[in-house]
Protein backbone atom coordinates (compact mmCIF):
# COMPACT_ATOMS: atom_id res chain seq x y z
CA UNK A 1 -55.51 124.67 -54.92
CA UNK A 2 -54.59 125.68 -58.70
CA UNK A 3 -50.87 123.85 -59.89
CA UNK A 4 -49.52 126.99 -59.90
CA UNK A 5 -50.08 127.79 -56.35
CA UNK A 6 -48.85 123.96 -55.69
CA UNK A 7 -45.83 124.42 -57.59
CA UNK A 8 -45.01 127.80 -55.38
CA UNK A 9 -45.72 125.74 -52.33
CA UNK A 10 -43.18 122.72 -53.16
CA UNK A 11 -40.93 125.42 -53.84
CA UNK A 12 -40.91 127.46 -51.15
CA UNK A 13 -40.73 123.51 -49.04
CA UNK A 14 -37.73 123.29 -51.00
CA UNK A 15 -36.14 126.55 -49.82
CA UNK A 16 -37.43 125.60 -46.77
CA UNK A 17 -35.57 122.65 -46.21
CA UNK A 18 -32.55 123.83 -47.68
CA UNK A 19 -32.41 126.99 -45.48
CA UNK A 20 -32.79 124.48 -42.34
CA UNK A 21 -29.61 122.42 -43.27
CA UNK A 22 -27.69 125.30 -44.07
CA UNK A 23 -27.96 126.51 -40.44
CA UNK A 24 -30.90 128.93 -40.11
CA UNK A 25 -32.62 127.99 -37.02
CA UNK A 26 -36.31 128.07 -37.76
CA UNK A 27 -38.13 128.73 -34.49
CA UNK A 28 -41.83 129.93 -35.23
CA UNK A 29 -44.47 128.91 -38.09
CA UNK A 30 -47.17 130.24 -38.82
CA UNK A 31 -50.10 129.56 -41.99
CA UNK A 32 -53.09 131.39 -42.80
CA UNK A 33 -55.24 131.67 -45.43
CA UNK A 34 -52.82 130.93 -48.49
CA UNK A 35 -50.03 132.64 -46.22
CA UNK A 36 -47.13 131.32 -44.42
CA UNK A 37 -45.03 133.13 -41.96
CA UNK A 38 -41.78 131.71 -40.87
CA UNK A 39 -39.28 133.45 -37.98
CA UNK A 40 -35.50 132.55 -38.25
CA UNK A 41 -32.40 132.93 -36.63
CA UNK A 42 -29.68 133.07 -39.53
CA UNK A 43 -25.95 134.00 -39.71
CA UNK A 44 -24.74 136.76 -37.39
CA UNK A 45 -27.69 136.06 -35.14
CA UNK A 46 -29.65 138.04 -37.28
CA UNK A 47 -33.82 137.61 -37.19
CA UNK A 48 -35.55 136.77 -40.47
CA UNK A 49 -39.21 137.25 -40.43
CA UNK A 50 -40.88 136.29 -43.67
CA UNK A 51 -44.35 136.09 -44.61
CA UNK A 52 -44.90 133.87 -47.72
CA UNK A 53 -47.74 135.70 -49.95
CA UNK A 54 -49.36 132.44 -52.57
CA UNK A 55 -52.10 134.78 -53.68
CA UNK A 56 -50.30 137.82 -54.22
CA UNK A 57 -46.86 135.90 -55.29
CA UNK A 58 -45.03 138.42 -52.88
CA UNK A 59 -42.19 137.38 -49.60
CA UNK A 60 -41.98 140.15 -47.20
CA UNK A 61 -39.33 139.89 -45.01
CA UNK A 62 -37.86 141.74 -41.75
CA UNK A 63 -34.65 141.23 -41.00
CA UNK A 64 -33.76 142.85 -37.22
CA UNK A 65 -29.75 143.29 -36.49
CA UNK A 66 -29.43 142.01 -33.01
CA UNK A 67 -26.55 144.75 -32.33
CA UNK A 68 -28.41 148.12 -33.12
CA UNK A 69 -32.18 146.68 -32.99
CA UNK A 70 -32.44 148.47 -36.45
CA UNK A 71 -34.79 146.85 -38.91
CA UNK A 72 -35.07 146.57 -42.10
CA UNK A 73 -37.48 145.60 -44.60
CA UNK A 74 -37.59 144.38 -48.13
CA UNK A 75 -40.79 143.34 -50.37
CA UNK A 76 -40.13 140.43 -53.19
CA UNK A 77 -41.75 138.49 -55.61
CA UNK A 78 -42.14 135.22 -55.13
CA UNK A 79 -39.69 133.46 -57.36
CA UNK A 80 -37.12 130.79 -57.30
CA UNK A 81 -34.08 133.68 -57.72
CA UNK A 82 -35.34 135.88 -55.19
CA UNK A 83 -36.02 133.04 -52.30
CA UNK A 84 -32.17 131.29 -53.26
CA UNK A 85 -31.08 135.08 -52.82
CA UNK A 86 -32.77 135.36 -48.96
CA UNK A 87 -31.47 131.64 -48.12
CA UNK A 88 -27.75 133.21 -49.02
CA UNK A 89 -28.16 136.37 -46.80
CA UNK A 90 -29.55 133.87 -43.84
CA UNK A 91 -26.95 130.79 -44.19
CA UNK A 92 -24.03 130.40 -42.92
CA UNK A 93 -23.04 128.34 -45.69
CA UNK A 94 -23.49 127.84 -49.44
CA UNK A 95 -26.35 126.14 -51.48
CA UNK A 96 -25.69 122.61 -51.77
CA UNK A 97 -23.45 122.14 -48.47
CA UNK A 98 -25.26 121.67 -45.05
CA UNK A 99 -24.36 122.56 -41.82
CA UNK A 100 -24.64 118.96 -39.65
CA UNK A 101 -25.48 118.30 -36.23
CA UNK A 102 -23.79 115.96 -34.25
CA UNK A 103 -25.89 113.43 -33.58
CA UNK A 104 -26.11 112.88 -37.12
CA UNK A 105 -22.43 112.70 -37.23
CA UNK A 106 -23.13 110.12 -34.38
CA UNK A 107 -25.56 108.10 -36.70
CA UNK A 108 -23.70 108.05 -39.60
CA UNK A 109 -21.28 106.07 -37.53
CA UNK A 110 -23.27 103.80 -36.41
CA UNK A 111 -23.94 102.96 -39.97
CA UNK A 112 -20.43 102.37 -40.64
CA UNK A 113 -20.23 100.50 -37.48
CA UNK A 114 -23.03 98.26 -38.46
CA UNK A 115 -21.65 98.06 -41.80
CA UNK A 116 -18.39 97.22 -41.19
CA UNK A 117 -19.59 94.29 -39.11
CA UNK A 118 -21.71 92.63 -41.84
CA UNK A 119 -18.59 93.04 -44.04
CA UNK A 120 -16.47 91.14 -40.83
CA UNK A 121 -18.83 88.39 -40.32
CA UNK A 122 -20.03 88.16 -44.31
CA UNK A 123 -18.98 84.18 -43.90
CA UNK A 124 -20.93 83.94 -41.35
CA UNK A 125 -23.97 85.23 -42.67
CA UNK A 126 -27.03 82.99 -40.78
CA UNK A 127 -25.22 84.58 -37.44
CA UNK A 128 -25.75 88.14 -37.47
CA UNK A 129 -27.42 89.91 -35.05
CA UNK A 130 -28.03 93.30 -36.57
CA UNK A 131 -31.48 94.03 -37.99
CA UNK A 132 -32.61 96.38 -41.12
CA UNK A 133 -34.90 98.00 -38.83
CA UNK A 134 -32.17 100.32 -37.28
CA UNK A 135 -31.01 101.45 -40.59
CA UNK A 136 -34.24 101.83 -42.22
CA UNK A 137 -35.11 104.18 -39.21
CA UNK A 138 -31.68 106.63 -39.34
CA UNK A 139 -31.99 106.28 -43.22
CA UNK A 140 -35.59 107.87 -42.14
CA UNK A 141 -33.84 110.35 -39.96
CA UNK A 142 -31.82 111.51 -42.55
CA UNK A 143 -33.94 112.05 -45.51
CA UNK A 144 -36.13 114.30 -43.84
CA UNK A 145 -32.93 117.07 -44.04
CA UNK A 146 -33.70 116.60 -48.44
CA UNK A 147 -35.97 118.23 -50.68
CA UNK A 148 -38.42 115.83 -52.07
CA UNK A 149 -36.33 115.88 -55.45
CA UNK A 150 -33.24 115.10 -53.62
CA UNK A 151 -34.77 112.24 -52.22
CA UNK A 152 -36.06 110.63 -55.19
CA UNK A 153 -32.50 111.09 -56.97
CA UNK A 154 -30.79 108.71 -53.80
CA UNK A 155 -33.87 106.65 -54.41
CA UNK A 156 -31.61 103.17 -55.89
CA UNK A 157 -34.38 102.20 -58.38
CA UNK A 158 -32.77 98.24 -58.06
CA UNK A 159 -33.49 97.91 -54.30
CA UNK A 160 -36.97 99.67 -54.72
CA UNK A 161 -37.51 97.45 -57.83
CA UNK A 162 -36.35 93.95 -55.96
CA UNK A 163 -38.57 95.55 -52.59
CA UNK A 164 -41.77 95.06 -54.58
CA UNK A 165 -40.96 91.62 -55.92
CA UNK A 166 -40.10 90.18 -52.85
């Protein structure tokens, strides 16, 4: 695979990724040779169906109106502008914000449950009960709704630098 066709890749994870947490529900992939096809269901309940051209650089997509059946398609290159441009016609929401279910709502309180108790029994350090484990697993959870770039820029470069010293 040349760089260029592995930097069209990571991007189109990114979009990927970011179309997910802005509320398109992605509910059929698809990859063949150095294409990927994706089916959505974005805002309105419109259908997205977009095939991901690497060699020929191209998205062709087919957008069906679930009111009228009509369909209609449209033939892109394959560049950052154009795939930011389909993620706004499919999401419910803007770039950067993120439509969140509620049992992440759900873990995210447990967090602040969990850490609101350390900060309770902080004197009483040798007696808690809670483990890492639990957070290190909904930390998981979470990080899997970033682009790879997001995630290295929550990455805290002291606790990754004190992990490998330990």
């Amino acid at each position: 695979m040349s760089n260029s066709e592995e930097a069209l890749r990571l991007m189109v994870d990114n979009w990927l990724t970011d179309v997910k947490r802005r509320g398109a529900e992605l509910y059929a992939t698809n990859e063949g040779d150095q294409v990927e096809y994706f089916s959505f269901e974005g805002k309105g309940d419109f259908r997205f169906s977009v095939e991901i051209d690497y060699a020929i650089q191209e998205i062709n997509v087919q957008i069906t109106d679930p009111k009228t059946g009509g369909i209609e398609v449209e033939l892109l290159g394959l560049t950052a502008k154009n795939l930011r441009s389909l993620a706004r016609l499919m999401c419910s929401v803007k770039e950067g914000e993120a439509v969140v279910p509620v049992y992440l709502l759900a873990q995210l309180a447990v967090i602040c449950h969990g850490y609101e108790r350390l900060v309770r029994e902080l004197d009483q350090l040798h007696r808690i009960q809670t483990t890492t484990g639990s957070v290190a697993e909904i930390e998981a959870d979470l990080r899997r709704f970033l682009t790879p770039e997001e995630q290295k820029r929550t990455d805290n470069p002291l606790l990754s630098r004190k992990g490998k010293t330990d």
